[in-house]
Protein backbone atom coordinates (compact mmCIF):
# COMPACT_ATOMS: atom_id res chain seq x y z
CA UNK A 1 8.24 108.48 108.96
CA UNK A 2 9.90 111.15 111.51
CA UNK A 3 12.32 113.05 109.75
CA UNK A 4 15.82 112.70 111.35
CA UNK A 5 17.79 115.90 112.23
CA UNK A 6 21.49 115.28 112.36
CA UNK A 7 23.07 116.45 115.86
CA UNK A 8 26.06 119.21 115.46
CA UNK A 9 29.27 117.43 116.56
CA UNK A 10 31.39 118.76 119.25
CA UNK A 11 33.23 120.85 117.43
CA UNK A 12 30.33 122.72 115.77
CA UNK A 13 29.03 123.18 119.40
CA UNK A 14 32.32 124.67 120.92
CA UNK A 15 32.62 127.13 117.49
CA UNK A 16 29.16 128.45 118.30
CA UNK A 17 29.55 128.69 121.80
CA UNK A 18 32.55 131.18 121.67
CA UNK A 19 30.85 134.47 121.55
CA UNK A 20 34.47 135.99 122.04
CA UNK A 21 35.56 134.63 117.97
CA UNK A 22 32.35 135.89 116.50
CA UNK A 23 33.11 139.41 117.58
CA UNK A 24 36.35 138.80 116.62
CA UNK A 25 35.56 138.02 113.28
CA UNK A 26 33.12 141.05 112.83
CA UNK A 27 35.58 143.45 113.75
CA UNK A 28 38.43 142.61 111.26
CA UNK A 29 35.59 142.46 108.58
CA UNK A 30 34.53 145.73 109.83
CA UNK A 31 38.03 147.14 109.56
CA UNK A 32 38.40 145.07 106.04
CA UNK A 33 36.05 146.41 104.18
CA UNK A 34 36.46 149.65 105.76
CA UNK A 35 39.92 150.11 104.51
CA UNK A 36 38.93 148.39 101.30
CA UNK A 37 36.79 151.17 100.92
CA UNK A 38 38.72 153.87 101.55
CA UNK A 39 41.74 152.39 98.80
CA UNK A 40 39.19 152.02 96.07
CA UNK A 41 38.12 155.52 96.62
CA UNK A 42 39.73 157.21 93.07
CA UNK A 43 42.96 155.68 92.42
CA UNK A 44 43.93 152.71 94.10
CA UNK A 45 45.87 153.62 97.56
CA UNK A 46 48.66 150.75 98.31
CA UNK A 47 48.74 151.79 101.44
CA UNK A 48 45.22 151.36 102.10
CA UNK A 49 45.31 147.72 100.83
CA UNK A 50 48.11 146.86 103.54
CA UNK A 51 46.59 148.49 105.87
CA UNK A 52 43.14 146.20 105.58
CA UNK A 53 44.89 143.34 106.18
CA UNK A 54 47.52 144.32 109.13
CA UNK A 55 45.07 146.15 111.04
CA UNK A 56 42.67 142.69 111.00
CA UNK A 57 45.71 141.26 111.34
CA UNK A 58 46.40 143.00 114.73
CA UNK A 59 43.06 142.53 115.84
CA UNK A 60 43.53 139.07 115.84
CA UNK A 61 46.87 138.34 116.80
CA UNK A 62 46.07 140.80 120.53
CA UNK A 63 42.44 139.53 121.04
CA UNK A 64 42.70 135.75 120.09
CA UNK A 65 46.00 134.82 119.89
CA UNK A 66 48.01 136.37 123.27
CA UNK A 67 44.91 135.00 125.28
CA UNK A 68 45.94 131.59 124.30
CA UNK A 69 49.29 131.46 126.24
CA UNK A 70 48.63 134.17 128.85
CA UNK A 71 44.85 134.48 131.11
CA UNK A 72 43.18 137.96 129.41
CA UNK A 73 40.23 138.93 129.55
CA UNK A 74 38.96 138.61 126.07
CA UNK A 75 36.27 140.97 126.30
CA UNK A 76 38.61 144.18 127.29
CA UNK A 77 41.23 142.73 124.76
CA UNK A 78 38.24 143.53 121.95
CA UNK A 79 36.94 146.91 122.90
CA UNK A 80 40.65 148.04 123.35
CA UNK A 81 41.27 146.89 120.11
CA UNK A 82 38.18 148.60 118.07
CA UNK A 83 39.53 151.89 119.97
CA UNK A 84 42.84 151.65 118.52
CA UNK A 85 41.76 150.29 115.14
CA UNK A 86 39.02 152.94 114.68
CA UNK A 87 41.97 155.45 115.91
CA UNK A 88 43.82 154.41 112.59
CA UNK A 89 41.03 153.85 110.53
CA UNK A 90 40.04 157.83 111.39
CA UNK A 91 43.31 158.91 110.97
CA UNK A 92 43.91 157.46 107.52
CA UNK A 93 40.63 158.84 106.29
CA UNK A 94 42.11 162.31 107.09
CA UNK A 95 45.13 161.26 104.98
CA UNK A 96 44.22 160.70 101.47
CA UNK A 97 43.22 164.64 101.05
CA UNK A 98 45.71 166.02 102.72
CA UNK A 99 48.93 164.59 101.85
CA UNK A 100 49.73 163.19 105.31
CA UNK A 101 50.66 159.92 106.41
CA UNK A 102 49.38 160.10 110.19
CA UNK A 103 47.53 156.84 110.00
CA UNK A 104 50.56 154.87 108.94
CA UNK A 105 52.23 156.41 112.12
CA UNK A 106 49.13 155.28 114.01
CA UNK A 107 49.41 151.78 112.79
CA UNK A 108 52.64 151.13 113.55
CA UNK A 109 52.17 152.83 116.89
CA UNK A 110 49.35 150.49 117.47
CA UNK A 111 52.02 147.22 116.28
CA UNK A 112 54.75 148.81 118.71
CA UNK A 113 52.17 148.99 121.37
CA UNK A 114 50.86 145.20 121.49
CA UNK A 115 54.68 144.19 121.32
CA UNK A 116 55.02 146.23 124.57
CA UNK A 117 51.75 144.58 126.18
CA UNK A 118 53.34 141.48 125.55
CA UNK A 119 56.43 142.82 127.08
CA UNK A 120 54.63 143.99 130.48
CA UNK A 121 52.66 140.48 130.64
CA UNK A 122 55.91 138.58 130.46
CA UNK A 123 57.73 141.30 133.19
CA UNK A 124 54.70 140.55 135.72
CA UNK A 125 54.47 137.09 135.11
CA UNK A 126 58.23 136.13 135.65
CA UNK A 127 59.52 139.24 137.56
CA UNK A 128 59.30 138.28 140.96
CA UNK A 129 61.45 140.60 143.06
CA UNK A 130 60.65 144.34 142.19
CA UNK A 131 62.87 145.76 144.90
CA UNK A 132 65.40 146.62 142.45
CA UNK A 133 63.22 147.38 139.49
CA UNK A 134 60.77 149.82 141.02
CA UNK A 135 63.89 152.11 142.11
CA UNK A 136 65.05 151.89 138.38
CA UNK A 137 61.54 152.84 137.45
CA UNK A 138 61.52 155.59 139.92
CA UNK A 139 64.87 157.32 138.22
CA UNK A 140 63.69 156.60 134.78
CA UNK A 141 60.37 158.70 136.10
CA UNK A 142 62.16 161.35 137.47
CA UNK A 143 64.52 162.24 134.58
CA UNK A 144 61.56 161.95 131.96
CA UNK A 145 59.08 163.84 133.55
CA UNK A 146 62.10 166.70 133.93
CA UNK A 147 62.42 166.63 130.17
CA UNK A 148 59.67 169.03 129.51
CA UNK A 149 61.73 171.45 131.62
CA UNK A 150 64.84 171.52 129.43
CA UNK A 151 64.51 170.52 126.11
CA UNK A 152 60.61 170.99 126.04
CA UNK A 153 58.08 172.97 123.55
CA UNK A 154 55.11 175.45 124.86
CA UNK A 155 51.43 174.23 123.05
CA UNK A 156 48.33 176.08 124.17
CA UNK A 157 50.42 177.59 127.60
CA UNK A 158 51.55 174.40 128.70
CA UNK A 159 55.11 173.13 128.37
CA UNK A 160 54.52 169.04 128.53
CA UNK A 161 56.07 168.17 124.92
CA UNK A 162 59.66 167.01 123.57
CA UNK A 163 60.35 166.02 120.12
CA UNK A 164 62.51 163.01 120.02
CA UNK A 165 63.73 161.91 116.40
CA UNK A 166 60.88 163.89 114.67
CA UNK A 167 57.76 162.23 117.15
CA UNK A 168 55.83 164.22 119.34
CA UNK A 169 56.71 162.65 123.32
CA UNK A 170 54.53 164.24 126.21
CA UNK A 171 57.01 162.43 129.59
CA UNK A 172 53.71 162.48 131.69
CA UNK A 173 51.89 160.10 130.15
CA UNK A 174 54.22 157.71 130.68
CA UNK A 175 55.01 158.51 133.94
CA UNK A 176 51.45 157.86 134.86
CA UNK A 177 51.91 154.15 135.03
CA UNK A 178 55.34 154.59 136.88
CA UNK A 179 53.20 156.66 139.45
CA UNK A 180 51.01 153.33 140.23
CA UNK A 181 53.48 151.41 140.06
CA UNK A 182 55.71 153.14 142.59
CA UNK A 183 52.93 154.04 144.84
CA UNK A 184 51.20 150.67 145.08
CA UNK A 185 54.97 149.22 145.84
CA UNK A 186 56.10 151.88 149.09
CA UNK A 187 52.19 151.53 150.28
CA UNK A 188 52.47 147.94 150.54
CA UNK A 189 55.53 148.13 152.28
CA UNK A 190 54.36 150.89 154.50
CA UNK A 191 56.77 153.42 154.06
CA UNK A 192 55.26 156.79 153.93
CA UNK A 193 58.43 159.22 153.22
CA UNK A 194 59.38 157.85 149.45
CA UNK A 195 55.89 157.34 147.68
CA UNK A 196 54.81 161.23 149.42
CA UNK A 197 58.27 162.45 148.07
CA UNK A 198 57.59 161.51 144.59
CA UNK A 199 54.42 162.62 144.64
CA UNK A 200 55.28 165.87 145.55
CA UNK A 201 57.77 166.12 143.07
CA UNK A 202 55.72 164.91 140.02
CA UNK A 203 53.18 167.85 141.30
CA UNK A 204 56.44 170.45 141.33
CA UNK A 205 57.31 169.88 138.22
CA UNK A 206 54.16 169.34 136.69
CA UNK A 207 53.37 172.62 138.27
CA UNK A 208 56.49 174.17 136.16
CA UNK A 209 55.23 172.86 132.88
CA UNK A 210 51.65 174.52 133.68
CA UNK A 211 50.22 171.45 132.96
CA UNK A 212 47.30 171.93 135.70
CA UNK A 213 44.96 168.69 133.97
CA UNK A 214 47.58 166.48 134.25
CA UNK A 215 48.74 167.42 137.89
CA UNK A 216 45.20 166.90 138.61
CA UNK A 217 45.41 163.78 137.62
CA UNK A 218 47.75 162.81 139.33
CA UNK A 219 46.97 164.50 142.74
CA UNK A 220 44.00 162.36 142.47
CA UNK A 221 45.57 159.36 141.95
CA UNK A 222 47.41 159.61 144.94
CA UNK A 223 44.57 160.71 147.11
CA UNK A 224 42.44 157.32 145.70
CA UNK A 225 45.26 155.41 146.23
CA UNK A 226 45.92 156.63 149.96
CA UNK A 227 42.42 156.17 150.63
CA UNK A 228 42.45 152.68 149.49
CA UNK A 229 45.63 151.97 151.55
CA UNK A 230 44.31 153.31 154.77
CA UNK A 231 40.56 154.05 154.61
CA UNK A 232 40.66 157.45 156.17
CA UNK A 233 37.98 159.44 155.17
CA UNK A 234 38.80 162.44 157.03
CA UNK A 235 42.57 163.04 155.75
CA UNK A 236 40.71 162.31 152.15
CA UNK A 237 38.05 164.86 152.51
CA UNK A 238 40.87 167.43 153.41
CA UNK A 239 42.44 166.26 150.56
CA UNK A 240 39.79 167.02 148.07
CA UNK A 241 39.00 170.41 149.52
CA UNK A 242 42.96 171.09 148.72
CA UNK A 243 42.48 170.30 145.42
CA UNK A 244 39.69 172.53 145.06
CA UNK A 245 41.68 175.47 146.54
CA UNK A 246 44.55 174.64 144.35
CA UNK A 247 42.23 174.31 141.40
CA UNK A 248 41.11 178.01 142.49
CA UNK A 249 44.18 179.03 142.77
CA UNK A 250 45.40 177.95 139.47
CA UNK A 251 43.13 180.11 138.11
CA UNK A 252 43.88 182.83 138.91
CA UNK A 253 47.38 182.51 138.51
CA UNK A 254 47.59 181.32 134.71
CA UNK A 255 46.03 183.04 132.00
CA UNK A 256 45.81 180.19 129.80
CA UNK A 257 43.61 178.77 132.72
CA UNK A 258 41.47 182.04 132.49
CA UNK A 259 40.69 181.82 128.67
CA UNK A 260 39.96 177.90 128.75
CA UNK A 261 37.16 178.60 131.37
CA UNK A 262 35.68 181.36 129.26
CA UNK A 263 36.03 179.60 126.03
CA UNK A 264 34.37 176.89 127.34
CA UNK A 265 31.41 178.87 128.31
CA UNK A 266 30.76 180.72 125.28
CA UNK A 267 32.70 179.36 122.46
CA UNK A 268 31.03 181.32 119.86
CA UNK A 269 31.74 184.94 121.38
CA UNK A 270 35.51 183.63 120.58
CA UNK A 271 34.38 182.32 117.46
CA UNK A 272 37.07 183.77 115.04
CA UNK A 273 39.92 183.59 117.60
CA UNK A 274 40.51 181.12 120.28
CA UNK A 275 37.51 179.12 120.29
CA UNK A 276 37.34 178.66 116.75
CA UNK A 277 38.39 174.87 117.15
CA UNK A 278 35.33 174.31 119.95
CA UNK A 279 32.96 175.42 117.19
CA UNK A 280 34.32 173.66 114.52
CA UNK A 281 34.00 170.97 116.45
CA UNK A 282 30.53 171.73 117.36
CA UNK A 283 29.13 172.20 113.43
CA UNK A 284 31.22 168.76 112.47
CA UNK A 285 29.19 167.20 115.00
CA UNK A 286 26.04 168.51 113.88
CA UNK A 287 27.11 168.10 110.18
CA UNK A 288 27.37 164.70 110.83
CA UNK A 289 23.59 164.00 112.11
CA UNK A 290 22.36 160.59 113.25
CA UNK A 291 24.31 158.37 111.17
CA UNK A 292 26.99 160.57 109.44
CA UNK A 293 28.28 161.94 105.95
CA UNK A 294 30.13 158.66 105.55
CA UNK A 295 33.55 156.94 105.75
CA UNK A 296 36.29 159.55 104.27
CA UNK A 297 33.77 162.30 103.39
CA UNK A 298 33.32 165.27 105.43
CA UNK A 299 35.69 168.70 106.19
CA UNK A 300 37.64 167.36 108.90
CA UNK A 301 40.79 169.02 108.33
CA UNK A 302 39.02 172.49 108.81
CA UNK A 303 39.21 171.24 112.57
CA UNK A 304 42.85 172.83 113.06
CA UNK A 305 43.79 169.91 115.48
CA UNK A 306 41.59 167.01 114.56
CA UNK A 307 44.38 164.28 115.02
CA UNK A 308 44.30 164.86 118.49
CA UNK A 309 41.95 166.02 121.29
CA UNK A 310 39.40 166.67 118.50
CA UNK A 311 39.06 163.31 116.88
CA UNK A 312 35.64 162.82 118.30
CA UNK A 313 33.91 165.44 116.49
CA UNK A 314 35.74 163.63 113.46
CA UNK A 315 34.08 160.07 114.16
CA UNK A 316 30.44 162.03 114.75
CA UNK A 317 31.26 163.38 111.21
CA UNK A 318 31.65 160.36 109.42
CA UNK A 319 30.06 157.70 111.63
CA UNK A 320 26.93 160.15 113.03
CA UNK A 321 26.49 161.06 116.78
CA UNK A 322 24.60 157.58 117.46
CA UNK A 323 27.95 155.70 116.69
CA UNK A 324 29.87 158.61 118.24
CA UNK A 325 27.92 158.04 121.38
CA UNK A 326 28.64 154.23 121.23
CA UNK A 327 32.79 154.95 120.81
CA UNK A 328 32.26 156.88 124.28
CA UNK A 329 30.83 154.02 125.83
CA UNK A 330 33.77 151.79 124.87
CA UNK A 331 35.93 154.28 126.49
CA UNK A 332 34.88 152.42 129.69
CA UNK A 333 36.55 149.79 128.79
CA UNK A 334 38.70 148.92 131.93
CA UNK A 335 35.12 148.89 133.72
CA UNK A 336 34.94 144.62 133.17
CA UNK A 337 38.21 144.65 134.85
CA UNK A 338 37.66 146.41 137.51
CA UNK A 339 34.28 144.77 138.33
CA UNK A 340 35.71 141.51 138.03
CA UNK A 341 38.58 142.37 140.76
CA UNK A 342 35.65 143.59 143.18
CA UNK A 343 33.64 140.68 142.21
CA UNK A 344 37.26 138.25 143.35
CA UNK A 345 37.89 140.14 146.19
CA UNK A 346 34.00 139.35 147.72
CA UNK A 347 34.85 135.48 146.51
CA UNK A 348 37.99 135.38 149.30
CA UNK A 349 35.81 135.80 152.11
CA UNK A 350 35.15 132.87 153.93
CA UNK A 351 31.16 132.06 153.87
CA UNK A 352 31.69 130.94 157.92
CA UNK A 353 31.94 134.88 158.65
CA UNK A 354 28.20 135.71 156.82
CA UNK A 355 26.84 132.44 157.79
CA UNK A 356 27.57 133.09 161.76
CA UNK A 357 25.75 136.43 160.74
CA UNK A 358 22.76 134.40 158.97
CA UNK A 359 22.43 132.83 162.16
CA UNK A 360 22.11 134.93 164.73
CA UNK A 361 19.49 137.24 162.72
CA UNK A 362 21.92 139.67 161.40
CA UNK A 363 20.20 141.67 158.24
CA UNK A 364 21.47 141.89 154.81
CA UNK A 365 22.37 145.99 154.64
CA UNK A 366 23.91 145.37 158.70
CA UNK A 367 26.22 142.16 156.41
CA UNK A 368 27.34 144.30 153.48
CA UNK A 369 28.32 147.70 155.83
CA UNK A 370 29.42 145.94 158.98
CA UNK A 371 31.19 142.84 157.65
CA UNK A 372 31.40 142.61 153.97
CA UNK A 373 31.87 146.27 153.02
CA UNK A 374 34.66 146.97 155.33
CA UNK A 375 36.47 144.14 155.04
CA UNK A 376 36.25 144.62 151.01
CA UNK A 377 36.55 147.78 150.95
CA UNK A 378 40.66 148.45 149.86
CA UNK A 379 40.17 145.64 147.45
CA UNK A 380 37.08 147.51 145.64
CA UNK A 381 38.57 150.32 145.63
CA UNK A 382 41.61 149.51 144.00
CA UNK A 383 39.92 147.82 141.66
CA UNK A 384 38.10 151.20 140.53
CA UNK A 385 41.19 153.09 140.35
CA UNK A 386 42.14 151.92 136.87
CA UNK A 387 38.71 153.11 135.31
CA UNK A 388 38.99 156.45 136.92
CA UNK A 389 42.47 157.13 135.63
CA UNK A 390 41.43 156.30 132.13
CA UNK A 391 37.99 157.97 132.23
CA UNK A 392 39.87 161.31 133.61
CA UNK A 393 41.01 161.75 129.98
CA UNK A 394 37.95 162.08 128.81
CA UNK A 395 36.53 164.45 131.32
CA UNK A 396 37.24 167.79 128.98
CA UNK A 397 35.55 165.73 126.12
CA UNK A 398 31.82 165.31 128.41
CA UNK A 399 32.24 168.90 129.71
CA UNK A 400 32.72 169.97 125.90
CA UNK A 401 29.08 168.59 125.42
CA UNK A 402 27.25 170.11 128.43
CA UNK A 403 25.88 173.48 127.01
CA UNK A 404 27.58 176.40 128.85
CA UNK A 405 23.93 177.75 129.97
CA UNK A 406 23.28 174.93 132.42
CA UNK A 407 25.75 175.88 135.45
CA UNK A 408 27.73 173.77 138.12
CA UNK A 409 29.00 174.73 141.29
CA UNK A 410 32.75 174.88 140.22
CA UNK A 411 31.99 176.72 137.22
CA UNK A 412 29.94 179.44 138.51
CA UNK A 413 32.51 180.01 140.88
CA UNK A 414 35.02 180.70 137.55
CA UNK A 415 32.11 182.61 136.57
CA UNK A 416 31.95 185.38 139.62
CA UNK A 417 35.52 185.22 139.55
CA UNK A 418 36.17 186.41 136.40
CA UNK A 419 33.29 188.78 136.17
CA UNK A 420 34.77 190.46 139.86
CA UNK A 421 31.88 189.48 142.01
CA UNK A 422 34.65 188.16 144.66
CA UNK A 423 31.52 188.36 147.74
CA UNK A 424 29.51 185.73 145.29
CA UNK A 425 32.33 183.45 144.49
CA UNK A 426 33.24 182.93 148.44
CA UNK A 427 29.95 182.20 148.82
CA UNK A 428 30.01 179.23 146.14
CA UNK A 429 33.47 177.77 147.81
CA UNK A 430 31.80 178.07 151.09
CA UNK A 431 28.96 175.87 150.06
CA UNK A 432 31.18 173.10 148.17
CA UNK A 433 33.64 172.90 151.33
CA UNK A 434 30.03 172.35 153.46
CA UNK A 435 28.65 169.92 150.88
CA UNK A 436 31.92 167.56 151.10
CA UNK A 437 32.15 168.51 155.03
CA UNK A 438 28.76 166.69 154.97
CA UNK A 439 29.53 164.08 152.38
CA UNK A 440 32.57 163.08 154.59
CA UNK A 441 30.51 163.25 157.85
CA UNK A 442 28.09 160.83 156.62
CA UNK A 443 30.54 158.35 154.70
CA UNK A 444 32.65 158.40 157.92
CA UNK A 445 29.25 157.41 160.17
CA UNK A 446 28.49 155.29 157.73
CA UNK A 447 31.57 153.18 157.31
CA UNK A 448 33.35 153.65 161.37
CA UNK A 449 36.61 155.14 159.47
CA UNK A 450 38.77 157.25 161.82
CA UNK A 451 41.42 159.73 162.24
CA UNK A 452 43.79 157.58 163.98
CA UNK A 453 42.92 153.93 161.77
CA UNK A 454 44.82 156.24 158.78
CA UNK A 455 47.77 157.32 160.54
CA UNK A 456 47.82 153.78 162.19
CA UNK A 457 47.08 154.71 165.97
């Protein structure tokens, strides 16, 4: 007799077609059992028992729950959420030695911060008139990033830090979403004066503070953004060959500037004074091999600021370098978002326009540069801009890891600057200024973009 197989009902078919609840599930028992582990380590650690179930808890309430009443993507929702988990899973590690409750901050950081997601969905989704709003916004900006200015503290040569109610506050990070907020709104409008004003003035002030990484930032977040909004190539290559004479510049007017380059060269001829934390992050990495010295094990705390910038070298400790390497590749996680905008933006184009094409023999590279590119192109664009704002964050965490032997353009220009060999350092700006000269040249020829399209002649 043939041996009947029972058929798995409906629901047993929609549970194992939702991809999105299985990784769900795997990261709160990841986090779980992590924190379980950590409690049990010696004497029991309350804290480390609540913490195993809020942090799942989280997890589950931002990936799987919020989706349900509002369209998310639940794919960034997860990798956002292992980032900020793993952030207080690290963080509480650190604690149980040293007397400190950072991770609890972290947590309830990470609770105040999917409360204010919420917030912002519910804003964009009812808000319909921002006229009013966006000039709130653009006060609130202003005073904030001022701050700094007045009632600020100097760490590392920089003045970008207030202390409100015993919390660390650096204004410009905050102000970074005000920026795209306020710039996509006068842009759309066309008005050039207000959005150019504000820029300017977040660069002044920035400027004050010293904060040169952040200013670059947001100089380039403007220039994207103009580029997007009028698709002038030339007024954007002049752009980015301003930023590299103000990066120049910078330079050689702040010290602080001076000794970053160098330390970041040769770390270990500054071994016992200011680049003691680059090689201590260097041997934790290497301590930590392949696969790591395990969860909560380790010298972390020799790092002397591992909560912050140096948290990486912390994960490679514990995790390994193969894991490590896996966090950074998370850190793209806007990149489905932004794809998916490009990908909408080709769906609005009417087939008619490539099928009239189709017809009269037009080939497939002549359709995406002469029709589909150019009419896409803002729309693509824009949809990268989110991406490169988050990965410039982590752009002094990749240069950290390229060996200071292998040279780049920009830094051997540092290099003959500092060393006095003025002759060989014009030499280097001359040839980047002729490399994006000829970049721009053939983007322009390439794409038909012209002087008078951006300044709408």
């Amino acid at each position: 007799m043939r041996k009947q197989t029972r058929r798995p009902s409906s629901a047993e078919r929609k549970h194992r077609s939702r991809p999105d609840r299985r990784l769900c599930s795997a990261m709160m028992l990841f986090f779980f059992s992590a924190f379980l582990l950590i409690s049990l380590k010696g004497e029991i650690a309350w804290q480390g028992l609540a913490l195993s179930v809020i942090v799942p808890a989280l997890i589950y309430v931002a990936t799987m729950w919020l989706p349900r009443f509002f369209p998310a993507d639940k794919l960034l929702l997860s990798i956002a959420n292992f980032l900020c988990a793993l952030g207080v899973l690290i963080l509480y590690s650190t604690d149980l030695d040293g007397g400190t409750s950072r991770g609890m901050q972290q947590a309830m950081y990470y609770g105040v911060g999917i409360v204010v997601m919420l917030g912002c969905i519910l804003l964009v989704r009812y808000v319909r008139r921002w006229s009013f709003l966006i000039y709130v916004v653009m006060g609130g900006a202003v005073l904030l990033l001022a701050l700094p200015l007045a009632i600020g503290t100097e760490q590392y040569g920089a003045t970008n830090w207030i202390r409100v109610g015993g919390m660390s506050l650096q204004p410009s990070e905050v102000v970074k979403l005000a920026l795209l907020l306020i710039l996509s709104y006068f842009m759309s409008h066309r008005r050039l004066i207000p959005w150019l004003a504000f820029c300017l003035y977040c660069l002044g002030v920035l400027m004050l503070q010293k904060d040169l990484g952040t200013a670059l930032i947001y100089y380039f977040t403007a220039l994207f953004m103009y580029y997007a909004y009028t698709g002038n190539l030339l007024m954007t290559g002049v752009g980015l060959v301003g930023a590299a004479g103000a990066s120049v510049l910078g330079y050689q007017m702040f010290a602080h500037v001076k000794k970053r380059v160098a330390i970041w060269q040769n770390p270990w001829m500054y071994y016992e004074t200011s680049g003691y934390q680059i090689v201590q992050m260097l041997m934790a990495i290497a301590s930590g091999g392949l696969f790591g010295v395990g969860l909560g094990l380790g010298a972390p705390r020799v790092i002397p600021v591992y909560f912050t910038d140096c948290i990486f070298a912390v994960i490679c400790e514990q995790f390994g370098i193969i894991f490590g390497v896996l966090v950074l590749v998370a850190s793209i996680k806007f990149l489905p978002f932004a794809s998916r905008s490009g990908v909408n933006s080709m769906m609005q184009i009417a087939p008619e326009i490539e099928e009239a094409a189709v017809i009269f023999g037009v080939p497939w590279r002549t359709r995406m540069t002469r029709i589909l590119f150019p009419i896409q192109k803002s729309s693509i664009i824009s949809g990268y801009l989110l991406p490169v704002i988050s990965v410039m964050r982590e752009v002094a965490l990749f240069t950290l890891l390229v060996p200071y032997a292998r040279y780049l353009l920009t830094t051997m220009l540092f290099s003959f600057n500092e060393t006095g060999y003025a002759q060989y350092g014009s030499a280097v700006t001359l040839l980047i200024i002729l490399i994006i000269i000829l970049i721009n040249f053939v983007t322009n020829k390439l794409t038909g973009a012209s002087f008078d399209k951006g300044i709408g002649g």
